[in-house]
C-alpha atoms as a PDB file:
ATOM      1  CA  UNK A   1    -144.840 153.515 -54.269  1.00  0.00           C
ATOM      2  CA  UNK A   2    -142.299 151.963 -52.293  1.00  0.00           C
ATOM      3  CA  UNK A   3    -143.172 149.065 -50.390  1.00  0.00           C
ATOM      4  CA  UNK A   4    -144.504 149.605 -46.468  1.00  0.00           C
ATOM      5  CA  UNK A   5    -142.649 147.710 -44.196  1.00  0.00           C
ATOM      6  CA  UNK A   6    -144.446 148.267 -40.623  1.00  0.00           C
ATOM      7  CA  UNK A   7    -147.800 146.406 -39.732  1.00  0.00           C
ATOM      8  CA  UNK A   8    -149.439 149.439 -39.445  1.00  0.00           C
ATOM      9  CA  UNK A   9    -148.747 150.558 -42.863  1.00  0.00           C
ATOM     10  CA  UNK A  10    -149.661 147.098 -44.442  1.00  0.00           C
ATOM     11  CA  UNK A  11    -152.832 147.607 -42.493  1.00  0.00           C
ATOM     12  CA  UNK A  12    -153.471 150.903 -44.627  1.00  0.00           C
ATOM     13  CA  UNK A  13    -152.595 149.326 -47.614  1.00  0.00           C
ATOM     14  CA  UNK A  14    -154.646 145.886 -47.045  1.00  0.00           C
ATOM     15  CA  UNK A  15    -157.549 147.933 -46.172  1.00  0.00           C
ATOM     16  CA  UNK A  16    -157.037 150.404 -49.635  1.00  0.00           C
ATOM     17  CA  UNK A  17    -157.081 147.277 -51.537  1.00  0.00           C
ATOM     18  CA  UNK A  18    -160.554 145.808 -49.578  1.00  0.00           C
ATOM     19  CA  UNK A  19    -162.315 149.172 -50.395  1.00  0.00           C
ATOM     20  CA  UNK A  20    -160.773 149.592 -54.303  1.00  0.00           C
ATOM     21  CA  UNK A  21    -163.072 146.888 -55.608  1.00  0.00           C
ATOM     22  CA  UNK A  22    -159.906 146.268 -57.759  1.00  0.00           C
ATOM     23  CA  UNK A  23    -158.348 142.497 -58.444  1.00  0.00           C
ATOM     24  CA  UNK A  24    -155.408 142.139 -56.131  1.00  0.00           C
ATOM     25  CA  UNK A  25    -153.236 141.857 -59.454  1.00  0.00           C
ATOM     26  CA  UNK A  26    -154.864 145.260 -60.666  1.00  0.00           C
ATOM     27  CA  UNK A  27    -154.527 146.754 -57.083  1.00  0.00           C
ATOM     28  CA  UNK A  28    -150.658 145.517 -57.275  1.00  0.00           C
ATOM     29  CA  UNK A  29    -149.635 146.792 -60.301  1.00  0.00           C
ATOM     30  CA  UNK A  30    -151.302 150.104 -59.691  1.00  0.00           C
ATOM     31  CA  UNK A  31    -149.145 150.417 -56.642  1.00  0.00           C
ATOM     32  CA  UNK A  32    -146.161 149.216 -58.137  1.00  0.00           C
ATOM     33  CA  UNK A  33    -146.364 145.927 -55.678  1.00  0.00           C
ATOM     34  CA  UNK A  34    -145.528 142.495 -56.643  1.00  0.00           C
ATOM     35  CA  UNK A  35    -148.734 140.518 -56.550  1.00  0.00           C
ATOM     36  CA  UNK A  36    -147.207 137.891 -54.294  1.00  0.00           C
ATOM     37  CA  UNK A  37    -146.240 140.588 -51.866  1.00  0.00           C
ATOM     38  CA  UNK A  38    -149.804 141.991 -51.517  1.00  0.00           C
ATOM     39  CA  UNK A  39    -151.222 138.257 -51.530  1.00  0.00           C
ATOM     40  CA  UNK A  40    -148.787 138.146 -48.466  1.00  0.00           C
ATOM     41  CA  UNK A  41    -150.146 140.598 -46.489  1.00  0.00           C
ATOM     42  CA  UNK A  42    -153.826 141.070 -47.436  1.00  0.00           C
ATOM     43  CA  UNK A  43    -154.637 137.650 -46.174  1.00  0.00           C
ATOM     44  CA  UNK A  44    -153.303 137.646 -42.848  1.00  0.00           C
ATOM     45  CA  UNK A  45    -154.677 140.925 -42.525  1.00  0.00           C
ATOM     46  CA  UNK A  46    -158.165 140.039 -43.545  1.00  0.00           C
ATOM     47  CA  UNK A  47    -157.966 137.063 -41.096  1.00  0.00           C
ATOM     48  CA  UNK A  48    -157.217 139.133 -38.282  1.00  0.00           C
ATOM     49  CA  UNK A  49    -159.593 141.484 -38.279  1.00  0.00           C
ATOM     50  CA  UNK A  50    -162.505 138.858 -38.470  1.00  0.00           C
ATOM     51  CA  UNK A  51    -161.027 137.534 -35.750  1.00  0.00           C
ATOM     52  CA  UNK A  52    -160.416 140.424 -33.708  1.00  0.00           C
END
């Protein structure tokens, strides 16, 4: 998988990663991500939509 790029898409992909009960380094390496890439996103992701 090539790596998203938009928001929107690292929305998708932060939310596929919540609901695949997998380990983010399982998760990453499934989708051919590095781990620190995925940490990246899924964080600020999760933050915002508690907050939101």
């Amino acid at each position: 998988m090539s790596k998203p790029v938009e928001s929107e898409e690292w929305f998708q992909v932060a939310e596929a990663f919540e609901a695949s009960g997998l380990t983010q380094k399982e998760f990453s390496a499934q989708r051919g991500l590095l781990l620190s890439t995925l940490q990246s996103w899924v964080y600020p992701v999760s933050v915002k939509v508690v907050v939101a």
